[in-house]
C-alpha atoms as a PDB file:
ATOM      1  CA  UNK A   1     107.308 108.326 100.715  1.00  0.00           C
ATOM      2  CA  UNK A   2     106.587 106.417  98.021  1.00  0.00           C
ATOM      3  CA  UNK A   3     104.325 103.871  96.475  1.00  0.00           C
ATOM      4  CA  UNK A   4     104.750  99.917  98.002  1.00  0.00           C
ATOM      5  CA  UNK A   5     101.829  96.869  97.191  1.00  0.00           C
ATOM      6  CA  UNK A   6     100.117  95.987  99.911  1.00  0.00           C
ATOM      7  CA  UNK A   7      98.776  92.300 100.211  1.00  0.00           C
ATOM      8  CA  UNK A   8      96.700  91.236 102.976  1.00  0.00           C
ATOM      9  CA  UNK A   9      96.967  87.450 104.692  1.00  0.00           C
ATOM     10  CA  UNK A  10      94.936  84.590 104.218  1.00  0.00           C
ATOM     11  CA  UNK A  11      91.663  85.064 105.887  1.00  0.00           C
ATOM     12  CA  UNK A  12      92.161  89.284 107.063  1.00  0.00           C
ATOM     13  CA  UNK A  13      89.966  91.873 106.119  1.00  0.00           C
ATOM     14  CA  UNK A  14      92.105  94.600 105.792  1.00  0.00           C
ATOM     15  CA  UNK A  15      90.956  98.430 105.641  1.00  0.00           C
ATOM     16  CA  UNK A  16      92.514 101.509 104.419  1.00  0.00           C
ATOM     17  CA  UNK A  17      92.914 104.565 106.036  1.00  0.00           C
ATOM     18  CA  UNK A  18      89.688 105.653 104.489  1.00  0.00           C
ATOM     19  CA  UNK A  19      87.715 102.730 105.446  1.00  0.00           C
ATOM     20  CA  UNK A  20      87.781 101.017 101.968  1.00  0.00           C
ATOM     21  CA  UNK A  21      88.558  97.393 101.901  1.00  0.00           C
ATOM     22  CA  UNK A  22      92.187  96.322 100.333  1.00  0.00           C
ATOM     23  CA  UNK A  23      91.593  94.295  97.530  1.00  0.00           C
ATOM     24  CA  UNK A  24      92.258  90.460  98.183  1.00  0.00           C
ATOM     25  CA  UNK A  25      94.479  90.299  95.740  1.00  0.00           C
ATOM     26  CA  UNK A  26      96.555  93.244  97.013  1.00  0.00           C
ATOM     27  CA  UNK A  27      97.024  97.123  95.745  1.00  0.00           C
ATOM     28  CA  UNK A  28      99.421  99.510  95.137  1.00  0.00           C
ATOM     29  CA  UNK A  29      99.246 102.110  98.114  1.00  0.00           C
ATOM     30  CA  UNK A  30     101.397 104.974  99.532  1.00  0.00           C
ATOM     31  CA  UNK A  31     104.037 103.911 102.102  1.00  0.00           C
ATOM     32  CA  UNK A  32     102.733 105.080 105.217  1.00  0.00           C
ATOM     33  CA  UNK A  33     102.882 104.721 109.010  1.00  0.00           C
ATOM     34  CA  UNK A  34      99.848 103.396 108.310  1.00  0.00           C
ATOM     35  CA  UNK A  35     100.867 100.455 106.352  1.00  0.00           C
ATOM     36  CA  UNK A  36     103.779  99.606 108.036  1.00  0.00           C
ATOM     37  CA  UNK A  37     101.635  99.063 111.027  1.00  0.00           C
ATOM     38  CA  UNK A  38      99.594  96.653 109.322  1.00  0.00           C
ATOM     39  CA  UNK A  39     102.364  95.208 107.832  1.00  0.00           C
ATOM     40  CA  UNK A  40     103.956  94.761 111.729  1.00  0.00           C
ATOM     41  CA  UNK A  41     100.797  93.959 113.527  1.00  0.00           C
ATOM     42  CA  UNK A  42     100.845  90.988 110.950  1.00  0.00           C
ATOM     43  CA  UNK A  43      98.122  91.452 109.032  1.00  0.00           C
ATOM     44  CA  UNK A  44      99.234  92.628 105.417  1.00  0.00           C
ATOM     45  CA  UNK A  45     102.609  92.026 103.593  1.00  0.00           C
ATOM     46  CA  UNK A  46     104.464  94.821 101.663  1.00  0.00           C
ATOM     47  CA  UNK A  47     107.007  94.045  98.363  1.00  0.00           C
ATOM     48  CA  UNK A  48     108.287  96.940  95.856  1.00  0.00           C
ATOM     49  CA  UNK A  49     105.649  97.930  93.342  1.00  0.00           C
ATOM     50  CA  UNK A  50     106.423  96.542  89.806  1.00  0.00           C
ATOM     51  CA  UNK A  51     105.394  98.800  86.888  1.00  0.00           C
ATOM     52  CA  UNK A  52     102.112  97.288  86.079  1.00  0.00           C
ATOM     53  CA  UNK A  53     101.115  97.668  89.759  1.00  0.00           C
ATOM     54  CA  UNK A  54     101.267 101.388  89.691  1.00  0.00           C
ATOM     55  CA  UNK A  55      98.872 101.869  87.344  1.00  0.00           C
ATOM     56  CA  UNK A  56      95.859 103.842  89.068  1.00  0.00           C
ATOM     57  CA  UNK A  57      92.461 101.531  88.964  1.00  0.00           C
ATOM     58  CA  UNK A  58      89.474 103.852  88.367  1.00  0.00           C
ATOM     59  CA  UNK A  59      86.982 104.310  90.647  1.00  0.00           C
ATOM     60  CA  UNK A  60      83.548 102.921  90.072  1.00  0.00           C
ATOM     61  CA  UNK A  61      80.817 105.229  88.932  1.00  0.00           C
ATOM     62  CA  UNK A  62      78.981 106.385  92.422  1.00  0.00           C
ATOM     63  CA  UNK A  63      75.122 104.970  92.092  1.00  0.00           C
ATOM     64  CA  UNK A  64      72.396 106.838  91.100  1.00  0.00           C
ATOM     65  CA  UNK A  65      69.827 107.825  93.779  1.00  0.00           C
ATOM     66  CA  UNK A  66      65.768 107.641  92.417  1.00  0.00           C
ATOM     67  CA  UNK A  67      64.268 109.978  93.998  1.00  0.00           C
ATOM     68  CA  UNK A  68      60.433 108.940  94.289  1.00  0.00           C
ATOM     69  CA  UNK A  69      57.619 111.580  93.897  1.00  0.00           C
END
Protein backbone atom coordinates (compact mmCIF):
# COMPACT_ATOMS: atom_id res chain seq x y z
CA UNK A 1 0.00 0.00 0.00
CA UNK A 2 2.64 2.02 0.61
CA UNK A 3 4.68 3.87 3.15
CA UNK A 4 2.82 7.35 4.76
CA UNK A 5 4.35 9.29 8.28
CA UNK A 6 2.32 8.97 10.90
CA UNK A 7 2.23 11.83 13.60
CA UNK A 8 0.26 11.55 16.62
CA UNK A 9 -1.70 14.78 18.36
CA UNK A 10 -0.77 16.79 21.13
CA UNK A 11 -1.20 14.89 24.28
CA UNK A 12 -2.18 10.97 22.52
CA UNK A 13 -0.37 8.01 23.16
CA UNK A 14 -0.59 6.32 20.13
CA UNK A 15 0.21 2.43 19.59
CA UNK A 16 1.04 0.39 16.67
CA UNK A 17 -0.40 -2.59 15.58
CA UNK A 18 2.22 -4.41 17.54
CA UNK A 19 1.79 -2.60 20.68
CA UNK A 20 4.91 -0.33 20.30
CA UNK A 21 4.45 3.28 21.02
CA UNK A 22 4.62 5.82 17.82
CA UNK A 23 7.31 8.02 18.34
CA UNK A 24 6.21 11.64 19.44
CA UNK A 25 7.74 13.04 16.87
CA UNK A 26 6.05 10.81 14.26
CA UNK A 27 7.35 7.66 11.97
CA UNK A 28 7.28 6.42 8.76
CA UNK A 29 4.73 3.40 8.75
CA UNK A 30 2.87 1.25 6.15
CA UNK A 31 -0.51 2.64 4.99
CA UNK A 32 -2.91 0.51 6.56
CA UNK A 33 -6.54 0.16 7.65
CA UNK A 34 -4.95 0.45 10.63
CA UNK A 35 -3.67 3.89 10.33
CA UNK A 36 -6.29 5.35 8.59
CA UNK A 37 -8.41 4.52 11.54
CA UNK A 38 -6.29 6.36 13.78
CA UNK A 39 -5.93 8.93 11.50
CA UNK A 40 -10.16 9.14 11.39
CA UNK A 41 -10.83 8.43 14.98
CA UNK A 42 -8.64 11.67 15.37
CA UNK A 43 -5.89 10.67 17.02
CA UNK A 44 -2.79 10.68 14.56
CA UNK A 45 -2.26 12.76 11.32
CA UNK A 46 -0.88 11.21 8.05
CA UNK A 47 1.31 13.45 5.19
CA UNK A 48 3.43 11.73 2.22
CA UNK A 49 6.75 10.39 3.42
CA UNK A 50 9.71 12.62 2.28
CA UNK A 51 12.96 10.75 1.46
CA UNK A 52 14.72 11.15 4.69
CA UNK A 53 11.63 9.75 6.47
CA UNK A 54 11.90 6.40 4.86
CA UNK A 55 14.95 5.58 6.09
CA UNK A 56 14.49 2.39 8.45
CA UNK A 57 15.57 3.34 12.29
CA UNK A 58 17.30 0.29 13.83
CA UNK A 59 16.03 -1.44 16.48
CA UNK A 60 17.64 -1.25 19.86
CA UNK A 61 19.79 -4.09 21.02
CA UNK A 62 17.22 -6.47 23.17
CA UNK A 63 18.73 -6.45 27.00
CA UNK A 64 20.71 -8.92 28.37
CA UNK A 65 19.14 -11.24 31.00
CA UNK A 66 21.77 -12.22 34.23
CA UNK A 67 20.96 -15.19 35.08
CA UNK A 68 21.91 -15.63 38.92
CA UNK A 69 23.41 -18.95 40.23
Amino acid sequence: MGKVFATPKAGVLVRHENGKQLAAAGEAVERTSYWLRRERDGDVTLSQVSPTDAEPVPEPAPAKKTVKA
